[in-house]
Protein backbone atom coordinates (compact mmCIF):
# COMPACT_ATOMS: atom_id res chain seq x y z
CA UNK A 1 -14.34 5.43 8.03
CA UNK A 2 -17.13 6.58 5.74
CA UNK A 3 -19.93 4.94 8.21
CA UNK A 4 -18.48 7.07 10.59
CA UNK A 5 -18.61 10.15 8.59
CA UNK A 6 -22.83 9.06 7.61
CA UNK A 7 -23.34 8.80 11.34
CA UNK A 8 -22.18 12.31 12.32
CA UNK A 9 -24.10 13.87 9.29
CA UNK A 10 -21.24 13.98 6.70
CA UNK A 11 -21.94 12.09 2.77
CA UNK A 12 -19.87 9.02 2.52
CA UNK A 13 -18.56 11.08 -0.57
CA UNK A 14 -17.47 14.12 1.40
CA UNK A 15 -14.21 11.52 2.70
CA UNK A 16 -11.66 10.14 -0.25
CA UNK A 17 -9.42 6.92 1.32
CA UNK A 18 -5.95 7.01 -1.22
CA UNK A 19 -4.07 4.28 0.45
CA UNK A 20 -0.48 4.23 -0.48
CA UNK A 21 0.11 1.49 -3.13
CA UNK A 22 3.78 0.65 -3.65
CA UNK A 23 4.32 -0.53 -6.97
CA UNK A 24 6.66 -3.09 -8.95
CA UNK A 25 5.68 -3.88 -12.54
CA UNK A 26 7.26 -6.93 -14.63
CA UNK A 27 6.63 -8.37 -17.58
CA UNK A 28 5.57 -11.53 -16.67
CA UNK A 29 5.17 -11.94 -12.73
CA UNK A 30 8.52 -14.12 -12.40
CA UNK A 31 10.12 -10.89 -13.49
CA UNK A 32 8.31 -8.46 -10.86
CA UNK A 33 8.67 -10.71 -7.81
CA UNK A 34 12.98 -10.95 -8.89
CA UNK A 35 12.90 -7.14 -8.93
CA UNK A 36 11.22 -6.83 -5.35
CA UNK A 37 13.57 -9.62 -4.13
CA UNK A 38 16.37 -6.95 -5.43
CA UNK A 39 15.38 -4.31 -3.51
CA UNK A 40 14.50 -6.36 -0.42
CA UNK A 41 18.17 -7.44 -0.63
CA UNK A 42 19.18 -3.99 -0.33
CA UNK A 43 17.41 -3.65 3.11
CA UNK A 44 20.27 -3.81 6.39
CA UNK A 45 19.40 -6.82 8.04
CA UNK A 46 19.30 -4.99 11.72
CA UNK A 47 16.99 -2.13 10.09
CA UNK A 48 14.41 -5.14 8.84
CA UNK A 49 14.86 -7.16 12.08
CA UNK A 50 13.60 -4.04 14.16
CA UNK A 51 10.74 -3.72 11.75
CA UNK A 52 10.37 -7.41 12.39
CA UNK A 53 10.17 -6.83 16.18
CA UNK A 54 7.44 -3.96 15.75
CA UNK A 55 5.45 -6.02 13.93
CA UNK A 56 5.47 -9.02 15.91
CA UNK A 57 5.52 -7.25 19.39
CA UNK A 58 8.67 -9.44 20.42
CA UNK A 59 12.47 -9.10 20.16
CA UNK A 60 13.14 -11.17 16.73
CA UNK A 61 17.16 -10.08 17.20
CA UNK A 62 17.91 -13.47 18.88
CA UNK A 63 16.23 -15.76 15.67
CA UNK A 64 18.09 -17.70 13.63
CA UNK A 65 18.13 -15.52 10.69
CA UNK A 66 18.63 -18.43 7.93
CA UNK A 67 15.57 -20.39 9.43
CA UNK A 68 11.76 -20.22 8.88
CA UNK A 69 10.11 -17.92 11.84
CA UNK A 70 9.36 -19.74 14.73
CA UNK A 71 6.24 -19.86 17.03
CA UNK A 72 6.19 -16.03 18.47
CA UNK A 73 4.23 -15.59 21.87
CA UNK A 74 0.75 -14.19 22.01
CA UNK A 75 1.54 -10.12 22.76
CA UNK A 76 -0.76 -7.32 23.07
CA UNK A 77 0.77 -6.18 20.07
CA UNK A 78 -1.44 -5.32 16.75
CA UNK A 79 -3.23 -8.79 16.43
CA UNK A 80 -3.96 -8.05 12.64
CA UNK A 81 -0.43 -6.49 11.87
CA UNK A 82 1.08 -9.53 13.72
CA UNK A 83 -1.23 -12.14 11.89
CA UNK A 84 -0.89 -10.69 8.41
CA UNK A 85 3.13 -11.18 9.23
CA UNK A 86 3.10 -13.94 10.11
CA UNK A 87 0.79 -15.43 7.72
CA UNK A 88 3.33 -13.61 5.01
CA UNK A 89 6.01 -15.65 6.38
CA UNK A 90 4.22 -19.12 5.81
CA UNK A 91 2.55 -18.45 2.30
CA UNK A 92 6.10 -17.38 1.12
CA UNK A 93 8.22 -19.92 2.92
CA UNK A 94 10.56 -17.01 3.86
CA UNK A 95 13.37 -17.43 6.28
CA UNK A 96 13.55 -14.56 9.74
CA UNK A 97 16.41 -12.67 7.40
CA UNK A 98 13.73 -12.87 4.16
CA UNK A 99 10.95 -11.68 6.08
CA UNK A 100 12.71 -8.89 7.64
CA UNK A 101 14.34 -7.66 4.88
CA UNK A 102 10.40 -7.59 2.96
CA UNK A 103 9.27 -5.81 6.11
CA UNK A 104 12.47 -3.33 6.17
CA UNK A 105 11.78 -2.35 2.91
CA UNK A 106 7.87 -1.94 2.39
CA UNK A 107 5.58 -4.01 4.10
CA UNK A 108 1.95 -2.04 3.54
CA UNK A 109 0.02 -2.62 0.22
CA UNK A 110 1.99 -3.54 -2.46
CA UNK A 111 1.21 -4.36 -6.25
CA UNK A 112 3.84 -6.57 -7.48
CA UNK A 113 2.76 -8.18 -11.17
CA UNK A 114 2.48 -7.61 -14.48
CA UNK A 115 -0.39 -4.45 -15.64
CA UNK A 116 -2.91 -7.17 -15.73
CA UNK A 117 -2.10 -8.32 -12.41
CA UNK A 118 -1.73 -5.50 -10.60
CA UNK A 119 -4.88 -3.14 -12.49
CA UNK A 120 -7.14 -6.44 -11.30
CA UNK A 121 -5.90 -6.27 -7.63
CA UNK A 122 -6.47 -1.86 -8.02
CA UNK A 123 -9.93 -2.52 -9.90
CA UNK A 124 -10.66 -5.17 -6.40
CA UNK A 125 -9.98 -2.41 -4.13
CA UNK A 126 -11.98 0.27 -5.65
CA UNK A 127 -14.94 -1.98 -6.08
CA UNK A 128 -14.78 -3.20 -2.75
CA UNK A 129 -15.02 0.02 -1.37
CA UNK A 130 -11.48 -0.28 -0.16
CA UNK A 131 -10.39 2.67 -1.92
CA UNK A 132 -11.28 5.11 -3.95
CA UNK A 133 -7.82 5.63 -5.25
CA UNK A 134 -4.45 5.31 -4.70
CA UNK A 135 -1.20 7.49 -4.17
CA UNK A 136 0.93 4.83 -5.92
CA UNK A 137 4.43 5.17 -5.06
CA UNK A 138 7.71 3.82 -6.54
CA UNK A 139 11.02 2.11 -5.01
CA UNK A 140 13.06 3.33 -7.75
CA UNK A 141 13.06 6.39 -10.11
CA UNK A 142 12.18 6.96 -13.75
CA UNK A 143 12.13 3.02 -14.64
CA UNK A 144 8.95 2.76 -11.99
CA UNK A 145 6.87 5.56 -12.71
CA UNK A 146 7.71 5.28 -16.17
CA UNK A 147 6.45 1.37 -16.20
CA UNK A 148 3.51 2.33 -13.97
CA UNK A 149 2.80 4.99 -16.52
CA UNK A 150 3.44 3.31 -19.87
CA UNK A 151 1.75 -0.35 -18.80
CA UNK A 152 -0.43 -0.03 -16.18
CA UNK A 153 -2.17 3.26 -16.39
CA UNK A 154 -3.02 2.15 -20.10
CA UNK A 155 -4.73 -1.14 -18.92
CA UNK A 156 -6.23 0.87 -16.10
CA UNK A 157 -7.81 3.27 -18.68
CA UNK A 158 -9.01 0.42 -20.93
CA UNK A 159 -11.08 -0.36 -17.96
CA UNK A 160 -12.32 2.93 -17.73
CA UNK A 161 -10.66 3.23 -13.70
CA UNK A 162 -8.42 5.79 -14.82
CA UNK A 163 -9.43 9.21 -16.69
CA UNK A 164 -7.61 10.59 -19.30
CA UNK A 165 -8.42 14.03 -18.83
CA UNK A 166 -8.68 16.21 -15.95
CA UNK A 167 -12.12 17.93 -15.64
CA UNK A 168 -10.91 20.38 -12.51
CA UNK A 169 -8.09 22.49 -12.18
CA UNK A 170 -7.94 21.64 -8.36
CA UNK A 171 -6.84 18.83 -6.61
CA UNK A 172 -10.25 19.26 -4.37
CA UNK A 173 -11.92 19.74 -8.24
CA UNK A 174 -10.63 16.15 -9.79
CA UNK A 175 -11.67 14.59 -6.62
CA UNK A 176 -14.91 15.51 -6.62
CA UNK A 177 -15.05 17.32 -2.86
CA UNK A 178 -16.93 20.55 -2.45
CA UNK A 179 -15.34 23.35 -0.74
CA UNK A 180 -16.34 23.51 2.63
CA UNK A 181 -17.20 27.03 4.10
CA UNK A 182 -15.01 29.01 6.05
CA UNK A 183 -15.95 28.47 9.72
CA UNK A 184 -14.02 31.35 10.72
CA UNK A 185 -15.98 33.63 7.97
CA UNK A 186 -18.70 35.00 9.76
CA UNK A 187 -16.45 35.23 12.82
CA UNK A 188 -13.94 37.48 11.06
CA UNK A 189 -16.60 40.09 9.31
CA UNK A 190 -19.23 40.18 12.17
């Protein structure tokens, strides 16, 4: 995205990627991955299995839901979506009913770990040029801002990848974009 923006004449720094980053913080990472299995439980199973069936570009309704995901047929869907889910499926061992109840619920980039865990996979992104922030977001309100807030943001600060003080009083300010002109100015008083 930013090469894109350098070859039609715009600074790499003129574009800010914020992925979403959703968010599950534990005390030790035994505890984090138990809470996500919580909420994945919560997920209906037809709501996951159509997520399922996006994802894989084929009808998942008719697999056993208590056994591992078979062998899906090649499709013209998303080959890096479809890979990535499938992939998800072997690392974890999940069964069809596992897997889409994880995809029902939140399947994009997800931090789920102690502070330590999950500032070192932030602090990867943003020095990979992945990123150059987040808009974290939380699958249950106060307890996950407020354990974002108390434990990570504090290691994320010790690193010196979060600020403690606002220098703008803008959105566009704190990010660091310039105002662009008004194209419409000289159109409207000439």
């Amino acid at each position: 995205m930013k090469g894109r923006a350098e070859k039609l004449g715009r600074s790499r720094d003129d574009i800010k990627i914020l992925p979403g980053a959703f968010v599950i913080v534990g005390e030790s990472i035994e505890e984090a991955r138990t809470k996500r299995a919580k909420l994945d439980s919560l997920v209906h199973y037809e709501s996951g299995i159509a997520s399922l069936s996006i994802a894989l570009g084929h009808d998942a309704s008719g697999f056993d839901p208590d056994q591992p995901l078979p062998d899906v047929p090649e499709t013209n869907a998303s080959k890096s979506g479809r890979e990535r889910v499938i992939e998800l499926a072997r690392a974890e061992n999940l069964t069809v009913r596992q897997l889409a109840q994880r995809l029902g619920g939140y399947s994009g980039l997800a931090y789920v770990g102690t502070p330590q865990i999950i500032a070192d996979q932030m602090e990867e992104w943003l020095f990979s040029d992945g990123s150059d922030g987040f808009n974290v977001m939380f699958p249950y309100l106060p307890a996950g801002l407020d354990d974002f807030a108390e434990k990570v943001v504090p290691e994320l600060q010790r690193r010196g990848l979060f600020r403690r003080e606002y220098e703008g009083s803008t959105l566009r300010e704190n990010l660091g974009l310039s105002r662009p002109e008004n194209q419409f100015f000289e159109q409207l008083s000439g």
